[in-house]
N, C-alpha and C. Protein backbone atom coordinates (compact mmCIF):
# COMPACT_ATOMS: atom_id res chain seq x y z
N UNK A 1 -14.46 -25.61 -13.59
CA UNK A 1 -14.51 -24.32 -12.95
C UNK A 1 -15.67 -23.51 -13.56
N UNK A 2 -16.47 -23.00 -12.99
CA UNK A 2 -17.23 -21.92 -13.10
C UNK A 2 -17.14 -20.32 -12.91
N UNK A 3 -17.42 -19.72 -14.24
CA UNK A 3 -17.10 -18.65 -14.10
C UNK A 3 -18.64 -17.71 -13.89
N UNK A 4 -18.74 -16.99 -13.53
CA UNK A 4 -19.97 -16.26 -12.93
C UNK A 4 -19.82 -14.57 -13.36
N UNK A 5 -20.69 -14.15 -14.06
CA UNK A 5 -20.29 -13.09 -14.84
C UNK A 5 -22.17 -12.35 -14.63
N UNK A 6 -22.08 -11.11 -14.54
CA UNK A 6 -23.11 -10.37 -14.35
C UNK A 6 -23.17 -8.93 -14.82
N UNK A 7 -24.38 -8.44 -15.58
CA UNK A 7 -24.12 -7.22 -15.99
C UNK A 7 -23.87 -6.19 -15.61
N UNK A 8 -24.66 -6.07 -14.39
CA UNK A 8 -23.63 -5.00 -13.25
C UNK A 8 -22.61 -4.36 -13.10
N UNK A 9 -21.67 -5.39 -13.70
CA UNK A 9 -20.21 -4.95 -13.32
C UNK A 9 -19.64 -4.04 -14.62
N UNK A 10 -20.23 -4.27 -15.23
CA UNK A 10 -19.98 -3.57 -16.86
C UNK A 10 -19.95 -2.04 -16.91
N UNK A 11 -21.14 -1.90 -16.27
CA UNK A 11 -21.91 -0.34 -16.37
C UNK A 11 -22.26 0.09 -14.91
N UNK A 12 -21.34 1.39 -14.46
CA UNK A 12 -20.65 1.86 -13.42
C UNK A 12 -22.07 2.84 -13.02
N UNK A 13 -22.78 3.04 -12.07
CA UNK A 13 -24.33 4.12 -12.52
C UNK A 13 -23.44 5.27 -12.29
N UNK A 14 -24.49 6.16 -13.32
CA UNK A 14 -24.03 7.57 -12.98
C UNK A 14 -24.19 8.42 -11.34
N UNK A 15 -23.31 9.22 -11.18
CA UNK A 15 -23.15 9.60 -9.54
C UNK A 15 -23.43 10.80 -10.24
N UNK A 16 -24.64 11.51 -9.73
CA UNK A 16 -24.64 13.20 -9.43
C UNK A 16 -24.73 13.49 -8.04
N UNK A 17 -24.39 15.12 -7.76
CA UNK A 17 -24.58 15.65 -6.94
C UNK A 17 -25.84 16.26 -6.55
N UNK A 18 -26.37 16.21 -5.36
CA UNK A 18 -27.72 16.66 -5.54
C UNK A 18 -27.84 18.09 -5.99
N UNK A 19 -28.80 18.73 -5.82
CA UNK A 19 -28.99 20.23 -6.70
C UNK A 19 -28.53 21.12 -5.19
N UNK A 20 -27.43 22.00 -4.86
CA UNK A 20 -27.76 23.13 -4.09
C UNK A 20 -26.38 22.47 -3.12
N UNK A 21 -26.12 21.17 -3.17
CA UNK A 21 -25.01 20.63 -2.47
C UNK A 21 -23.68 21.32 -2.36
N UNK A 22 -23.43 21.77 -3.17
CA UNK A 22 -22.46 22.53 -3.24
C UNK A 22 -22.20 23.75 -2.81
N UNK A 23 -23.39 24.16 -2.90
CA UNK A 23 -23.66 25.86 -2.09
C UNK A 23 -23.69 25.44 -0.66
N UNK A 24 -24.62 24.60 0.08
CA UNK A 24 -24.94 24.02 1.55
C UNK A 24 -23.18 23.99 1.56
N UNK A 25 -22.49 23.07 1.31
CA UNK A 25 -21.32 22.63 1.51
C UNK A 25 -20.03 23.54 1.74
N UNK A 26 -20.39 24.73 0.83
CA UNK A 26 -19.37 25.86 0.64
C UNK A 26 -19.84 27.00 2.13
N UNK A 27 -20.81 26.81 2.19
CA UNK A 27 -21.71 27.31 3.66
C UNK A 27 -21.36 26.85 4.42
N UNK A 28 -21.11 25.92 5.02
CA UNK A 28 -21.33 25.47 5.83
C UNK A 28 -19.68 25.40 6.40
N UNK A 29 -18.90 24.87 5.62
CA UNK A 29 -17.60 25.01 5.38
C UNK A 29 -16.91 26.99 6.00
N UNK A 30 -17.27 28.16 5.52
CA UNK A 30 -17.46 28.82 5.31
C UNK A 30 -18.06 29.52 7.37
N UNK A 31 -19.49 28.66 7.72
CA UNK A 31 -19.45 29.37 9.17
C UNK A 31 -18.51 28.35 9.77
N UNK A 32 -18.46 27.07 9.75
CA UNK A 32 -17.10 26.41 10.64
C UNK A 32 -15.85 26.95 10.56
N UNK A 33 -15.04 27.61 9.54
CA UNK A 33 -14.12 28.54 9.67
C UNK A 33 -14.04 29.62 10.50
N UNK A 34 -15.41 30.61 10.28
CA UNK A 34 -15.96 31.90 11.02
C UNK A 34 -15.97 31.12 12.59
N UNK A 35 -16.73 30.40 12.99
CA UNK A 35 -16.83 29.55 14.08
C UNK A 35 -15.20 29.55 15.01
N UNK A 36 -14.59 28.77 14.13
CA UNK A 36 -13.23 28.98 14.68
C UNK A 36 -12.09 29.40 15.01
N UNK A 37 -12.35 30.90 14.27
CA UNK A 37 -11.49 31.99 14.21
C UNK A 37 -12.23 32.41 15.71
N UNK A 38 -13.08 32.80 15.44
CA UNK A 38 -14.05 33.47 16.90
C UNK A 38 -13.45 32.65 17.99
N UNK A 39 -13.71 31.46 18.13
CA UNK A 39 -13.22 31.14 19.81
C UNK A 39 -11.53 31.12 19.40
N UNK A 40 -10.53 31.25 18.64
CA UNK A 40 -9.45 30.92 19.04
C UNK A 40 -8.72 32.63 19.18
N UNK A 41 -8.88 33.13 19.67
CA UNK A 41 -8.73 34.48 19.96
C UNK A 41 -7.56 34.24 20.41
N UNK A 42 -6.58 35.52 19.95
CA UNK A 42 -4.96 35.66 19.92
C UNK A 42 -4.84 36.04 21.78
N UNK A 43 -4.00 35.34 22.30
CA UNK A 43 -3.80 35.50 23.97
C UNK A 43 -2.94 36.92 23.61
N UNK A 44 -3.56 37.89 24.97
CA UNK A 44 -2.82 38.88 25.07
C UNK A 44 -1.32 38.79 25.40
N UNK A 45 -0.79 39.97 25.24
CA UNK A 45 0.77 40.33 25.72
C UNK A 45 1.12 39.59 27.10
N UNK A 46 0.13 40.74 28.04
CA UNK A 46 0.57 40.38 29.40
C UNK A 46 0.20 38.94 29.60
N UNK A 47 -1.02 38.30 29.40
CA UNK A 47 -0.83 36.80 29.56
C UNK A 47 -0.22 36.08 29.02
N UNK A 48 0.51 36.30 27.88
CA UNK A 48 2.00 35.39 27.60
C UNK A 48 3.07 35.78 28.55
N UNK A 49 3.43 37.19 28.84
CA UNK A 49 4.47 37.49 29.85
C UNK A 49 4.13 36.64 31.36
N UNK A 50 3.14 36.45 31.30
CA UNK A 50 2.72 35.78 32.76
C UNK A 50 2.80 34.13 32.94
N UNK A 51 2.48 33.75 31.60
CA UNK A 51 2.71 32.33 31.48
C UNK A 51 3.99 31.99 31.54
N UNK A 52 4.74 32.81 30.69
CA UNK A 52 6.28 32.51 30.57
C UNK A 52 7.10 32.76 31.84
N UNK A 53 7.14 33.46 32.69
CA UNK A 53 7.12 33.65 33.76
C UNK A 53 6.71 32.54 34.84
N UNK A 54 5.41 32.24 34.80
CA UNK A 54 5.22 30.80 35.41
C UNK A 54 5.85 29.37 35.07
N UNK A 55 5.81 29.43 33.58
CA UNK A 55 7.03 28.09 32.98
C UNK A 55 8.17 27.96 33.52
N UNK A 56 9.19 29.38 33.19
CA UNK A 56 10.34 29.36 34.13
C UNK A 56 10.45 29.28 35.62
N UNK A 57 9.32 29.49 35.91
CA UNK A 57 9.63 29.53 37.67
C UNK A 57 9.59 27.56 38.02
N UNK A 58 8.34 27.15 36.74
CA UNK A 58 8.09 25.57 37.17
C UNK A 58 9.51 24.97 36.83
N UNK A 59 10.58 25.26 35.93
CA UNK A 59 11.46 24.36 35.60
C UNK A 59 12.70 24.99 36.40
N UNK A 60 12.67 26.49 37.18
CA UNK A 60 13.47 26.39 38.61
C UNK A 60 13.29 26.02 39.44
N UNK A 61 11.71 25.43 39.84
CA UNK A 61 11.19 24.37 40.94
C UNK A 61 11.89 23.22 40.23
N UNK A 62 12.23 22.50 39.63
CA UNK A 62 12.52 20.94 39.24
C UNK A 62 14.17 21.60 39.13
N UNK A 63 14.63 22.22 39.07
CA UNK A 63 16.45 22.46 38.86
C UNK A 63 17.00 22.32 40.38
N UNK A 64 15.94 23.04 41.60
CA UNK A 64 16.10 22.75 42.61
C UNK A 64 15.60 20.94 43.30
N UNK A 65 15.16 20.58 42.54
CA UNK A 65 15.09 18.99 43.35
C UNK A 65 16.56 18.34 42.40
N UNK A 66 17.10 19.07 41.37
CA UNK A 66 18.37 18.24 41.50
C UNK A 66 19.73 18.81 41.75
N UNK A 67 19.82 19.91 42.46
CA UNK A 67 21.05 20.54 42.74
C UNK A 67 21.90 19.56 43.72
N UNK A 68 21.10 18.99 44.63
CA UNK A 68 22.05 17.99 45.18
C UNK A 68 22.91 16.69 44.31
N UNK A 69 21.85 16.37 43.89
CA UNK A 69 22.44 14.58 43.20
C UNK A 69 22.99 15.05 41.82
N UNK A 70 22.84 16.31 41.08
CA UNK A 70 23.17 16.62 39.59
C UNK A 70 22.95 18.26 39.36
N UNK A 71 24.36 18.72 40.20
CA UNK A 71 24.33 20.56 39.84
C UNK A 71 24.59 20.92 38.07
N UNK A 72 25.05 19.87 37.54
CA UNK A 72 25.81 20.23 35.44
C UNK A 72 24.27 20.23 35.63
N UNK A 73 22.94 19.20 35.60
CA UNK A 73 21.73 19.41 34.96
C UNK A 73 20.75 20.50 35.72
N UNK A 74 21.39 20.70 36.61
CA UNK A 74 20.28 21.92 37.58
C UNK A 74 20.48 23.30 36.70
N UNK A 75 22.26 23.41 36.47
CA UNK A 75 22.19 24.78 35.76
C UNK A 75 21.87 24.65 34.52
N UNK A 76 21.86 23.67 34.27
CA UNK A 76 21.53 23.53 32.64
C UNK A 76 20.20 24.40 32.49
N UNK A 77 19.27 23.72 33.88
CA UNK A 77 17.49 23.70 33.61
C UNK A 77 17.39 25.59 33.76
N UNK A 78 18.36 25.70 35.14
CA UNK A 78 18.42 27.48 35.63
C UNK A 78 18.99 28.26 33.99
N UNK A 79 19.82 27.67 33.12
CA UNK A 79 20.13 28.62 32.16
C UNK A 79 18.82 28.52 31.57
N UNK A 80 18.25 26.96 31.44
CA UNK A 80 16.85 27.15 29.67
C UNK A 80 15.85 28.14 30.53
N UNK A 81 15.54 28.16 32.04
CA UNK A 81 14.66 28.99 32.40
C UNK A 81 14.88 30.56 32.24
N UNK A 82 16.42 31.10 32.33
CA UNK A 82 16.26 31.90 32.16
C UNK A 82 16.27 32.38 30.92
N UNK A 83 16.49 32.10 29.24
CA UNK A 83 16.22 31.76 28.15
C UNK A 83 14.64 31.93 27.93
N UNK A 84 14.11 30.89 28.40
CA UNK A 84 12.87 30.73 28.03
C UNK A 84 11.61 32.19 28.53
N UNK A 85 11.77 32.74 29.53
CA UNK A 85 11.89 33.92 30.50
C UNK A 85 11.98 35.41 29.66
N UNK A 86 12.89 35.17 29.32
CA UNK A 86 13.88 36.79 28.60
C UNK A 86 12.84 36.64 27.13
N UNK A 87 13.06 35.24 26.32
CA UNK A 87 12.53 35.78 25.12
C UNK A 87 11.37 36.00 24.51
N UNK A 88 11.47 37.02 23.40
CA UNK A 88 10.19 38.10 23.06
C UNK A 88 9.61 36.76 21.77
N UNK A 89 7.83 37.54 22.25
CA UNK A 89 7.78 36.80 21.16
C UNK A 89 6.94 37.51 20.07
């Protein structure tokens, strides 16, 4: 058997950081945050009241395709809509 041995493996090279990397990095870091606060802008009042409003109306459209074959799951869907509807957020 042969064993195969090289100095390389001994002595690990030193790793620096380049000069200023850390500042670029903390920057940069720093406008991608700013970046993403800016477009994720808090939805107003009335367009949550309006969405929620539209949710419940979509899951009293689907309570009505099962009032015939399954009225226990139709009111189930008519109670979470009106639930979902009423509450503040």
């Amino acid at each position: 058997m042969t064993a195969i041995t090289s100095q390389t493996f001994h002595h690990a090279p030193a790793f620096t950081v380049p000069r200023g990397a850390r500042v670029v990095a903390e920057l940069f870091i720093a406008a991608a945050r700013l970046t993403a606060r800016a477009f994720s802008a808090a939805p107003s009042v009335a367009s949550t009241l309006r969405s929620r409003a539209a949710e419940a109306e979509d899951v009293r459209r689907l309570a009505r395709t099962w009032e015939r074959t399954d009225p226990g799951f139709a009111a189930d869907l008519y109670a979470a809509a009106a639930r979902h509807e009423g509450q503040a957020d």
